[in-house]
N, C-alpha and C. Protein backbone atom coordinates (compact mmCIF):
# COMPACT_ATOMS: atom_id res chain seq x y z
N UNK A 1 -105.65 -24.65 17.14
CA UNK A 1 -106.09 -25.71 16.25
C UNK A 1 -105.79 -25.36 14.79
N UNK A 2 -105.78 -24.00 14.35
CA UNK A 2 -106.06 -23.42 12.94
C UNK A 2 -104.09 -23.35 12.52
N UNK A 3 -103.75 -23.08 13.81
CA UNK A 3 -102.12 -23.32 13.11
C UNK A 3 -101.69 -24.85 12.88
N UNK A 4 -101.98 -25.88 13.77
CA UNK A 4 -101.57 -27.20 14.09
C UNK A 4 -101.94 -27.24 12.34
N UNK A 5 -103.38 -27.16 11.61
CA UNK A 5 -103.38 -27.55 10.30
C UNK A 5 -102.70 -26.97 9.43
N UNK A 6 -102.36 -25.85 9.57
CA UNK A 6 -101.78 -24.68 8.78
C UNK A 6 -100.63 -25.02 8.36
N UNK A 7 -99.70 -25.52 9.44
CA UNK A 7 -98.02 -26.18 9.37
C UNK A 7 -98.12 -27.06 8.06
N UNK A 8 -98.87 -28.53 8.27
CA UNK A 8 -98.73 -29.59 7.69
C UNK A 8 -99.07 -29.06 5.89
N UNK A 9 -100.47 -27.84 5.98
CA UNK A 9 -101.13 -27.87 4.92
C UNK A 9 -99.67 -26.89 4.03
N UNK A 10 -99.07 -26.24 4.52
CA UNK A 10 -98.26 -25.39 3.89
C UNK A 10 -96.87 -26.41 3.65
N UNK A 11 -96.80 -27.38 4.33
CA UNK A 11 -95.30 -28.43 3.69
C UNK A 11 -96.11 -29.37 2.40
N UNK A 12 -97.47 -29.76 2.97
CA UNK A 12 -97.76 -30.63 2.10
C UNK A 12 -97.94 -29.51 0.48
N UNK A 13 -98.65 -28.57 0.44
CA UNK A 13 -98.18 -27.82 -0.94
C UNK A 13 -96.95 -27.92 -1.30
N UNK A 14 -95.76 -26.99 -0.19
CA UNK A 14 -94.19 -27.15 -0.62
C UNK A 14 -94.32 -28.20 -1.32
N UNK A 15 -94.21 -29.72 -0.78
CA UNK A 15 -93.76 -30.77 -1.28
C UNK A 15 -94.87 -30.93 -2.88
N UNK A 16 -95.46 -30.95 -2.93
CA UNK A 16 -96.63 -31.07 -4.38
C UNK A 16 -96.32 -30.20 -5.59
N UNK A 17 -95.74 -28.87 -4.82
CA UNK A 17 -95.59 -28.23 -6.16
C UNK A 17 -93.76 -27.96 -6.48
N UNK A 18 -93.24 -29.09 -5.84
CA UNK A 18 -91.47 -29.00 -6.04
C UNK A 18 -91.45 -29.37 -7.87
N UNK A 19 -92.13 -30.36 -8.37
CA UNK A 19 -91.89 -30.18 -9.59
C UNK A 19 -93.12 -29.59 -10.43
N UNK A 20 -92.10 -28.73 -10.49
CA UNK A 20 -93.39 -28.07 -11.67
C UNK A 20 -92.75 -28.17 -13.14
N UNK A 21 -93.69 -28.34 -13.58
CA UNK A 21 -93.75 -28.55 -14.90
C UNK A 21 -92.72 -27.80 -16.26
N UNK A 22 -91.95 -28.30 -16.67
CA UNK A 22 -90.90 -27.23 -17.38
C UNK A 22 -92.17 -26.51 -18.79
N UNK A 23 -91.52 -25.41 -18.83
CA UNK A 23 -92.25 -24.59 -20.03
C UNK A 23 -91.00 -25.37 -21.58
N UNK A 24 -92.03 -24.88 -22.59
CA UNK A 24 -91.59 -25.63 -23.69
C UNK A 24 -90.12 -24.89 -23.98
N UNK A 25 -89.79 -23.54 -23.55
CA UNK A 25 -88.60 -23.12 -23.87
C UNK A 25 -87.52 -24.00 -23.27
N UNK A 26 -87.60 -24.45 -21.95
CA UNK A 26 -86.49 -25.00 -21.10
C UNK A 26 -86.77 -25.91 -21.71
N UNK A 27 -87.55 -26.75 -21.77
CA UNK A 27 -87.02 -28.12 -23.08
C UNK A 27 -86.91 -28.11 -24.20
N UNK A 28 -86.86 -27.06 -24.83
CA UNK A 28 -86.14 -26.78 -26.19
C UNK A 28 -84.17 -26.28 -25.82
N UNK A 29 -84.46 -25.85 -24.66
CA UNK A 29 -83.36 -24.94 -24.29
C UNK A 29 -82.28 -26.41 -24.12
N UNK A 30 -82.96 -27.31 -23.11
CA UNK A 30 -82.34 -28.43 -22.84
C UNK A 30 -82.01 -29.51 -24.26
N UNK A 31 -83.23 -29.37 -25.11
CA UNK A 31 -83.21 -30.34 -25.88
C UNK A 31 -81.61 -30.13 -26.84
N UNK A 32 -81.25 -28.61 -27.22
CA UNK A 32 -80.55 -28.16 -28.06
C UNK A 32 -79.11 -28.55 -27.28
N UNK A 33 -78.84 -28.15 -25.82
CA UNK A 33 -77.56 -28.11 -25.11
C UNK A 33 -77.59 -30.12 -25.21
N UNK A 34 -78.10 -30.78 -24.62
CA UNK A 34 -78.04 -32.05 -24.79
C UNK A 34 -77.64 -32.95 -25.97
N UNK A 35 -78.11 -32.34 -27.15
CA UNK A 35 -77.73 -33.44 -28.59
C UNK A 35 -76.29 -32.45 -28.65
N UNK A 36 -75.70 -31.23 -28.63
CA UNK A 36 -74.93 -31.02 -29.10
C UNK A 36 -73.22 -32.16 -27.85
N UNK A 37 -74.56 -31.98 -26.87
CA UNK A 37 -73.19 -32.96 -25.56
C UNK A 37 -73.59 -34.42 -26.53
N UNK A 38 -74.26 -34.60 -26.65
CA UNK A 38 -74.07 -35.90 -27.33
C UNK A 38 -73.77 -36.24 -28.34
N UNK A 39 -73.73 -35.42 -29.11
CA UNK A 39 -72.56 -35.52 -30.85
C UNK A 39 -71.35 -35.48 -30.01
N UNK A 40 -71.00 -34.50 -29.50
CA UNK A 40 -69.76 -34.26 -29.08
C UNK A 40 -68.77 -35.45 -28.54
N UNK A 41 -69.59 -36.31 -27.59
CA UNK A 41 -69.60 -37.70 -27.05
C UNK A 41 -69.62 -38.73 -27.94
N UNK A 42 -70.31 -38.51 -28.93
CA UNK A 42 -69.93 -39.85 -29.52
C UNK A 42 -68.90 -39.18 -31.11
N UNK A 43 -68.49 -38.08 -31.00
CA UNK A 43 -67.45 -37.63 -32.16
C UNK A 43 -66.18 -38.02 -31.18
N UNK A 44 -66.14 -37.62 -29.86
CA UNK A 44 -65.04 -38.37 -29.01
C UNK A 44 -64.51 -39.92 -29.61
N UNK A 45 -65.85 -40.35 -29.50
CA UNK A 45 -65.67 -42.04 -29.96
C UNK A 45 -65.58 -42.49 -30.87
N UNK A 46 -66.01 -41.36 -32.03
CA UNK A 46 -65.45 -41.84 -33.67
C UNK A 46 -64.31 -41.99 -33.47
N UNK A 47 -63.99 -40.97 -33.25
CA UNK A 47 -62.26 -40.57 -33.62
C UNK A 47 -61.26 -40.90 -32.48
N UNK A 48 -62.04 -41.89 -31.50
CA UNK A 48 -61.18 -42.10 -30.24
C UNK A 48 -60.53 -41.27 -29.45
N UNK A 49 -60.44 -40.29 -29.24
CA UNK A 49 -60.50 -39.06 -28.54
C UNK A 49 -60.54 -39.29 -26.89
N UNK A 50 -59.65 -39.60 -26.26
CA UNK A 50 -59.50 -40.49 -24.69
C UNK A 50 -59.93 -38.66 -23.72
N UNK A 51 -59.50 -37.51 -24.15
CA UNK A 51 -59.24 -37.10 -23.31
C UNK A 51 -60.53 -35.85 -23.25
N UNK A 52 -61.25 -35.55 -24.72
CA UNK A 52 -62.95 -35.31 -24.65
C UNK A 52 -63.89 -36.55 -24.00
N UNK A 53 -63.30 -37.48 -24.13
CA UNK A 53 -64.36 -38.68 -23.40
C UNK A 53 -64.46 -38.46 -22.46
N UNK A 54 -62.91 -38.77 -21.64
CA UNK A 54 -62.95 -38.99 -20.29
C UNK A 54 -63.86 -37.29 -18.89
N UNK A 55 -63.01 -36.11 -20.08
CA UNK A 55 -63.70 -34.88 -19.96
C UNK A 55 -64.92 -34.77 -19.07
N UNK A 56 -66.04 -35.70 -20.54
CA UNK A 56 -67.41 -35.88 -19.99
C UNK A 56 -67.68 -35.98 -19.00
N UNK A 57 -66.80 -37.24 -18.10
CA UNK A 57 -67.50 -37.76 -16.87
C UNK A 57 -67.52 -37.11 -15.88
N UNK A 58 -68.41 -37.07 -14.65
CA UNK A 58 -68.86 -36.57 -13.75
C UNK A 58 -67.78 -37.15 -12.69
N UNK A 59 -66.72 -36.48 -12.03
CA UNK A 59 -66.01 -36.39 -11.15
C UNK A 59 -66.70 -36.70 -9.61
N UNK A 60 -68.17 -38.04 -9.65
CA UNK A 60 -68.75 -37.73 -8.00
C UNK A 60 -68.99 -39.41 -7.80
N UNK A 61 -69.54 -39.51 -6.52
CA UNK A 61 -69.87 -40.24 -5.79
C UNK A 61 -71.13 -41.21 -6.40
N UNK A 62 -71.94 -40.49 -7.67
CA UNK A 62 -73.35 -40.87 -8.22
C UNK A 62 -72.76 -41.48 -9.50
N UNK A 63 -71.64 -41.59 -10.02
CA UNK A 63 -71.03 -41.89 -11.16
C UNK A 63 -71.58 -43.34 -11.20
N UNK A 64 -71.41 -44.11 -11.99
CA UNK A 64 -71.71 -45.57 -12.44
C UNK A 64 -72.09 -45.48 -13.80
N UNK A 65 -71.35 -46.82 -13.97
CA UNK A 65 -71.31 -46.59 -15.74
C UNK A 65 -70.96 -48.55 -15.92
N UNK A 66 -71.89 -48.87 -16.36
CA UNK A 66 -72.37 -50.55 -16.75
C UNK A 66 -72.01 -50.86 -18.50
N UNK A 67 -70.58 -51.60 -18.49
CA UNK A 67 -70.62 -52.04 -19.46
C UNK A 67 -69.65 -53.29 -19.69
N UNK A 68 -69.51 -54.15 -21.35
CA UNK A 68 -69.17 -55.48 -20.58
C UNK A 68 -69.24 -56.17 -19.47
N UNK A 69 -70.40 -56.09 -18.96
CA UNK A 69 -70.90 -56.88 -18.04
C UNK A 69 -69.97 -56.61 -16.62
N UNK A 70 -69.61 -55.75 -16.29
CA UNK A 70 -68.71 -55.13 -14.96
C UNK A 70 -69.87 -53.42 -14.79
N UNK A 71 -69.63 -52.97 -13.68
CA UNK A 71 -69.95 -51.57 -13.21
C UNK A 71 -68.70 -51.03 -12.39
N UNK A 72 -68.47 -49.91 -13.16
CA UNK A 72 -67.58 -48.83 -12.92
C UNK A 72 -68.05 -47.61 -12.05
N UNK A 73 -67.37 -47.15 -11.08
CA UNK A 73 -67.23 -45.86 -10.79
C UNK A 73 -66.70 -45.49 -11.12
N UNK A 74 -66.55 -44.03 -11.09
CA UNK A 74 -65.36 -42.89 -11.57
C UNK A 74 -64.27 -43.33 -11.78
N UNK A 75 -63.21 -44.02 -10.74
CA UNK A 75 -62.27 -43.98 -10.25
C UNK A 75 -62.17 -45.61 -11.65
N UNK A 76 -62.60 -46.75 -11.67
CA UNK A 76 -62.46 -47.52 -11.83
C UNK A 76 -62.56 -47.41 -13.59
N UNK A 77 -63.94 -46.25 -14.28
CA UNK A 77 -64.02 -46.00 -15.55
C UNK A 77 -62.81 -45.50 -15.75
N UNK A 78 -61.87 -44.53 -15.12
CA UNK A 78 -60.70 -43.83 -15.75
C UNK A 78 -59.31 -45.14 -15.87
N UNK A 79 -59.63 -45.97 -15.17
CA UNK A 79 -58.78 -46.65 -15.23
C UNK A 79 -58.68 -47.92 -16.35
N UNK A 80 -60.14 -48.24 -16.47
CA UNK A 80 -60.66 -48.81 -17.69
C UNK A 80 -60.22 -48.21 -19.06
N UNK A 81 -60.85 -46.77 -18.83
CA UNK A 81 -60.17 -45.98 -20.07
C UNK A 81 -59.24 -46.02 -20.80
N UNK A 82 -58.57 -45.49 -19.79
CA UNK A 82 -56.73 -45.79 -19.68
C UNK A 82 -55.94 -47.05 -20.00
N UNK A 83 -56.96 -47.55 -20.41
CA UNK A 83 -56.11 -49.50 -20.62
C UNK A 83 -56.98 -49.58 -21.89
N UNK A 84 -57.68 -49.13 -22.13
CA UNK A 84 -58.35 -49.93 -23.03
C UNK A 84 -58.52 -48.95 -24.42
N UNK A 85 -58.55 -47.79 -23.97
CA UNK A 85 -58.78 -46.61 -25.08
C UNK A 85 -57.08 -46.74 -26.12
N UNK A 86 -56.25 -46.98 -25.76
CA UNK A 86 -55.01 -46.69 -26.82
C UNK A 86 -55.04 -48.16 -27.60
N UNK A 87 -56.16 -49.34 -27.36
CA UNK A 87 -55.79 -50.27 -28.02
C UNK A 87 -57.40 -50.11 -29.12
N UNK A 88 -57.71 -49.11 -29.28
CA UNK A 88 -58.75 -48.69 -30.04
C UNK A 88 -58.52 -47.82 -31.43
N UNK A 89 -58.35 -48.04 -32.95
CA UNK A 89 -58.17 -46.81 -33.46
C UNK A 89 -59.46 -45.84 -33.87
N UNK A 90 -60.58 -46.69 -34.18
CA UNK A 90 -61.75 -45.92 -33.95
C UNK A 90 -63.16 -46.42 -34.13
N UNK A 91 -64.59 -45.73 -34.08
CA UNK A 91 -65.74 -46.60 -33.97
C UNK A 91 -66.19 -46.18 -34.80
N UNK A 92 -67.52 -46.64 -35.28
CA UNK A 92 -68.31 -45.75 -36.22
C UNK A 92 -70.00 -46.64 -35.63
N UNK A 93 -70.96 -45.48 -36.11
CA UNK A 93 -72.00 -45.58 -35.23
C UNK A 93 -73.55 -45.26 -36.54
N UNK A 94 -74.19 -46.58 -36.59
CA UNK A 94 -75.66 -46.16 -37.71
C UNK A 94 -76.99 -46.21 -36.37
N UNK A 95 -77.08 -44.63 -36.32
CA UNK A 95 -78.33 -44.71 -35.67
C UNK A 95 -79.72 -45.40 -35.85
N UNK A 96 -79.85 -46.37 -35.07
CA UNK A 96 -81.27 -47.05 -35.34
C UNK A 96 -82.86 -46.32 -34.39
N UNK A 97 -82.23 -45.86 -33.86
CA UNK A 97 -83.33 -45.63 -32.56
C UNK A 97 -82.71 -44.49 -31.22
N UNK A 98 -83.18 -43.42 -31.28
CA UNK A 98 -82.58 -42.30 -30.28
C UNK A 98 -84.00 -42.06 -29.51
N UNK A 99 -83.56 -41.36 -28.24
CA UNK A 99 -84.72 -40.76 -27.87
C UNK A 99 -83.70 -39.98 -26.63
N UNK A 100 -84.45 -39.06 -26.57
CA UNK A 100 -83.97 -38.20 -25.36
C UNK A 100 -84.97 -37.92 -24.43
N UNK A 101 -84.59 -38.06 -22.91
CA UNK A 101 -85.86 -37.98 -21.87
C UNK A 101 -85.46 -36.78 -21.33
N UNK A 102 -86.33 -35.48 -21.01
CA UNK A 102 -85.78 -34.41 -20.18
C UNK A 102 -86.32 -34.21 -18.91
N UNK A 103 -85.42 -34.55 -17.66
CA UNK A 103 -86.01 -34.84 -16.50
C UNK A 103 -86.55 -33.60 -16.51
N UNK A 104 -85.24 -32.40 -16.40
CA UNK A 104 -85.41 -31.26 -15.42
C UNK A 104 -84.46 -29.98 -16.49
N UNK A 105 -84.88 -28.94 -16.20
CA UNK A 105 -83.42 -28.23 -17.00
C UNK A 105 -82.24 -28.29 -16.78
N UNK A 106 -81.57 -29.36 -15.48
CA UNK A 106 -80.72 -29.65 -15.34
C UNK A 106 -80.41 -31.18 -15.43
N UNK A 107 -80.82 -31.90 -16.05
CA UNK A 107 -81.02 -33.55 -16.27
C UNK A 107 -81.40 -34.01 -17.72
N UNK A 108 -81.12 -34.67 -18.39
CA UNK A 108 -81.49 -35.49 -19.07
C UNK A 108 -80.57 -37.11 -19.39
N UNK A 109 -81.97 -37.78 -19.94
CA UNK A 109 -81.24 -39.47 -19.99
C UNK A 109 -81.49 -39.50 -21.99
N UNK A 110 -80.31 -39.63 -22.37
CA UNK A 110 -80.18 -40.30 -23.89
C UNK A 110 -80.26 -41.75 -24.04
N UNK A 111 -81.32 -42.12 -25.03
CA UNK A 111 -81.13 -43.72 -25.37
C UNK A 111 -80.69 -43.74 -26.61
N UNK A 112 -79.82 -45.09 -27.33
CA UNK A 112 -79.69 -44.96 -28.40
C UNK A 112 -79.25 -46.76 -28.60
N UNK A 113 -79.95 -47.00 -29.93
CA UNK A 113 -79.83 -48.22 -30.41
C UNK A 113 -79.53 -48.05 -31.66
N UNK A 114 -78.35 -49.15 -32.08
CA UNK A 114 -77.92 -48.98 -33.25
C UNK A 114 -76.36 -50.20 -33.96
N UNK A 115 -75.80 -49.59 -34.68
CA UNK A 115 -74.86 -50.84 -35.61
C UNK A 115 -73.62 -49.56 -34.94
N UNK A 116 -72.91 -50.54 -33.80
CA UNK A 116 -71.34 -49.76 -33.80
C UNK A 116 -70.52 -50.92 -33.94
N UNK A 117 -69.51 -50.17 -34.86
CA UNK A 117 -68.35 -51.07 -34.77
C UNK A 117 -67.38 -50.55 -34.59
N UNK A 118 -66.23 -51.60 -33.88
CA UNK A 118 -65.26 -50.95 -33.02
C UNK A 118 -63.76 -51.49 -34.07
N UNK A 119 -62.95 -50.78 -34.04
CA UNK A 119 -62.14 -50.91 -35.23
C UNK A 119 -60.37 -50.76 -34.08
N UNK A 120 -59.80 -51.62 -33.75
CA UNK A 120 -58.88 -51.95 -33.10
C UNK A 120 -57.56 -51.72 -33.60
N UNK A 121 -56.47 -51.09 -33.16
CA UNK A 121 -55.46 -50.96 -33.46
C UNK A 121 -54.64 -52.19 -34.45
N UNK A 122 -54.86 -53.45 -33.37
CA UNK A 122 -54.39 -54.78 -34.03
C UNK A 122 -54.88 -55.24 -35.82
N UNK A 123 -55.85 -54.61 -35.78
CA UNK A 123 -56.77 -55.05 -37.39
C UNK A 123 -57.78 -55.84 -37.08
N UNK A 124 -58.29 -55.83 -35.72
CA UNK A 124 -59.41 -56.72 -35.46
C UNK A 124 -60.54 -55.56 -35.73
N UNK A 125 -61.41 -55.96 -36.14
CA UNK A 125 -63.11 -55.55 -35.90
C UNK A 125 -64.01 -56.40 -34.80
N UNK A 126 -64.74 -55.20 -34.77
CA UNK A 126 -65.91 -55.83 -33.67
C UNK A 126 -67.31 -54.98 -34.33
N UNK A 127 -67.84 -55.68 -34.59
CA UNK A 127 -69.39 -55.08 -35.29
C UNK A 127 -70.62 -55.90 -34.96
N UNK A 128 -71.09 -54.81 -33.73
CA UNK A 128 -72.45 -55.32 -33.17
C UNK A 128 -73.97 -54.56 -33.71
N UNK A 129 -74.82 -55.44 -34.70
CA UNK A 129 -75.48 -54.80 -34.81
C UNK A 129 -76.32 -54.13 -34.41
N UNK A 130 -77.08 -54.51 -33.24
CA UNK A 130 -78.04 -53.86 -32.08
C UNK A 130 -76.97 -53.88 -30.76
N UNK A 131 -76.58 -52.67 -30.55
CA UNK A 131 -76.01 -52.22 -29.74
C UNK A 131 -77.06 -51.11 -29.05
N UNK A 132 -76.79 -51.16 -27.60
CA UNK A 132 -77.88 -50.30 -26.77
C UNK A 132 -77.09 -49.66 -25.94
N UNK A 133 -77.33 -48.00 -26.00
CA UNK A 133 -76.46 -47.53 -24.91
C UNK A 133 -77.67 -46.60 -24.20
N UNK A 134 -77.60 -46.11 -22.68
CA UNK A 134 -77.87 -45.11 -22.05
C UNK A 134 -77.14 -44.14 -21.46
N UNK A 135 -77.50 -42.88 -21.62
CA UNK A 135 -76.53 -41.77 -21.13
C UNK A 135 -77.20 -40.83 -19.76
N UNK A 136 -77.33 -40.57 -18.73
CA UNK A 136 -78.13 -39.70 -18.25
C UNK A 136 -76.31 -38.51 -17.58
N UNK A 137 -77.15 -37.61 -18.25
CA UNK A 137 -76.27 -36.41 -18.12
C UNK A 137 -77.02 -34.98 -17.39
N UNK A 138 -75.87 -34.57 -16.58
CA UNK A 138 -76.13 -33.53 -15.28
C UNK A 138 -75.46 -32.55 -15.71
N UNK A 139 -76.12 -30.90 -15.52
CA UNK A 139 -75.40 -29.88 -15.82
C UNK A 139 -74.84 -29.24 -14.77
N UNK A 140 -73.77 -28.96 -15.03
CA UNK A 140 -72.73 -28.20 -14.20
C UNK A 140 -72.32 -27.08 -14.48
N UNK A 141 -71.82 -26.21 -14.01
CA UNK A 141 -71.01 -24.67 -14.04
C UNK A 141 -69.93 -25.05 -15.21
N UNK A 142 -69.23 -26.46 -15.37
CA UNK A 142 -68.13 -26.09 -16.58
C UNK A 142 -69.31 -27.11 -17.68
N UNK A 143 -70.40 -27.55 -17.57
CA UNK A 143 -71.25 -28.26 -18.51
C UNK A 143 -71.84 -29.15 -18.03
N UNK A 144 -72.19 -30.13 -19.40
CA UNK A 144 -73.50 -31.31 -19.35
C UNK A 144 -71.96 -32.01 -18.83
N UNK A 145 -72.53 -33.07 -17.57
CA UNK A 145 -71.45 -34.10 -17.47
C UNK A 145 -71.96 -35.65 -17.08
N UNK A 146 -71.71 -36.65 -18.01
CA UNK A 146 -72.23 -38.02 -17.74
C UNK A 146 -72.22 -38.48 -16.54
N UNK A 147 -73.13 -38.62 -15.55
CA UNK A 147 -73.29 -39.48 -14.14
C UNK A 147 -73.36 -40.86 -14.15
N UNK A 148 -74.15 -41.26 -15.46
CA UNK A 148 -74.97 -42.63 -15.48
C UNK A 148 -74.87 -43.04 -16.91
N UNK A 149 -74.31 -44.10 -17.01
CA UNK A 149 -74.13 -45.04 -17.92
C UNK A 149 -74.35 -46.60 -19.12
N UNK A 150 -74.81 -46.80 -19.23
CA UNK A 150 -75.14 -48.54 -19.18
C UNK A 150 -74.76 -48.49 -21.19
N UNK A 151 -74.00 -49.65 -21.31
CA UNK A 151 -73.93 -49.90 -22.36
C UNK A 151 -74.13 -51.53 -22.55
N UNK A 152 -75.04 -52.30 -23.63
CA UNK A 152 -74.63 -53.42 -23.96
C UNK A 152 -75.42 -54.10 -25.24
N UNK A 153 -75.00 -55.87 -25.68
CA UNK A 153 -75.59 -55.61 -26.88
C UNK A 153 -77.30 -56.49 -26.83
N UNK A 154 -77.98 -56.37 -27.82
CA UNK A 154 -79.28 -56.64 -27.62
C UNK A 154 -79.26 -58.19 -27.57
N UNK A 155 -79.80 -58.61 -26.60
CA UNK A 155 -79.88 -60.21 -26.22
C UNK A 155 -81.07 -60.53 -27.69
N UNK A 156 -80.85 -61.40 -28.20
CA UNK A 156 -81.48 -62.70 -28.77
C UNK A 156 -82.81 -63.22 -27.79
N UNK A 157 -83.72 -63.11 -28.32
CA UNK A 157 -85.45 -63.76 -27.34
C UNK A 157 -85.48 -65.40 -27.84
N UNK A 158 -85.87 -65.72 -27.74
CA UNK A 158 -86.70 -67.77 -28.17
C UNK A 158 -87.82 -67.27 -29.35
N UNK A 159 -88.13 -66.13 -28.57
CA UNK A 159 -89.84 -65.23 -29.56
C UNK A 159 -89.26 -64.47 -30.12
N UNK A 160 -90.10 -63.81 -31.23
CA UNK A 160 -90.20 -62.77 -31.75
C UNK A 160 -90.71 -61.91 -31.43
N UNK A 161 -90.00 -60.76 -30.95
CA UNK A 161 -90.79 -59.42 -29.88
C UNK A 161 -90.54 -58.38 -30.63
N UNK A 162 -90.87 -58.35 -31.73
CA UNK A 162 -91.51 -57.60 -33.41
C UNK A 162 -92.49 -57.06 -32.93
N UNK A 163 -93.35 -58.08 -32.20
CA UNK A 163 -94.69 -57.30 -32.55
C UNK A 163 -95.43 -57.34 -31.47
N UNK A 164 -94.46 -56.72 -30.41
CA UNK A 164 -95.07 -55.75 -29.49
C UNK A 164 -94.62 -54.68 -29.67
N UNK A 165 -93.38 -54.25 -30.76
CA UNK A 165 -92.88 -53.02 -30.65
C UNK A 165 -93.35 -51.97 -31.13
């Protein structure tokens, strides 16, 4: 009888204490490796930089990346890239709003809202002022590498949602 409980009581701990709690070093540790992947990522995109961008991405099966209103996998972002990055000469980016979430010492998700504008080979501009992007980035043996994606620009309400914020 004393083992039959013993089994369950020793998985049900396993399972309860799988996340434990990071100490403040590993999220300092994380916090520091993360903004420098994310300057890096968006200095790619100042300066249009196709081949630190593409770098970033996560070479797997969990890839997805949401923007202009389509979702990309791996296979489909490089190809996007590849068509669309040489008709770009460069962006520039006014941070309005960052935040960084740290899942795990191997995880974190970047938010960022802000004024990018996209500056086109042809002489066209594109300047969105509330622009919203998400980043969630996975560490690997060669680095931080983007899994998860979503970019787009801030919808217009009927209300004013000021002032719940």
């Amino acid at each position: 009888m004393k083992a039959r409980l013993f089994i369950p009581l020793l998985l049900l701990l396993a399972a309860c204490t799988y996340n434990t709690p990071m100490t403040d070093e590993q999220k300092t540790a994380v916090m520091e490796e993360g903004s420098a992947v994310v300057q890096a990522f968006f200095d790619a995109l100042t300066v249009n930089n196709a081949q630190t961008l593409i770098g970033t991405f996560e070479n797997s099966a969990d890839f997805n990346y949401v923007v202009a209103g389509e979702v990309y996998n791996y296979d489909k972002m490089l190809e996007m890239a590849n068509r669309v990055l040489p008709l770009i000469e460069r962006q520039t980016f006014d941070t309005k709003f960052e935040q960084y979430v740290i899942v795990d010492p191997n995880c974190f998700v970047y938010t960022w809202r802000g004024k990018n504008g996209m500056y086109m080979k042809s002489g066209e501009e594109v300047v969105m002022e509330d622009y919203l992007v998400t980043y969630c980035f996975r560490k690997h043996e060669e680095g931080w590498k983007l899994f998860a994606g979503h970019e787009s620009a801030k919808v217009p309400y009927p209300i004013d949602t000021q002032t719940v914020e």
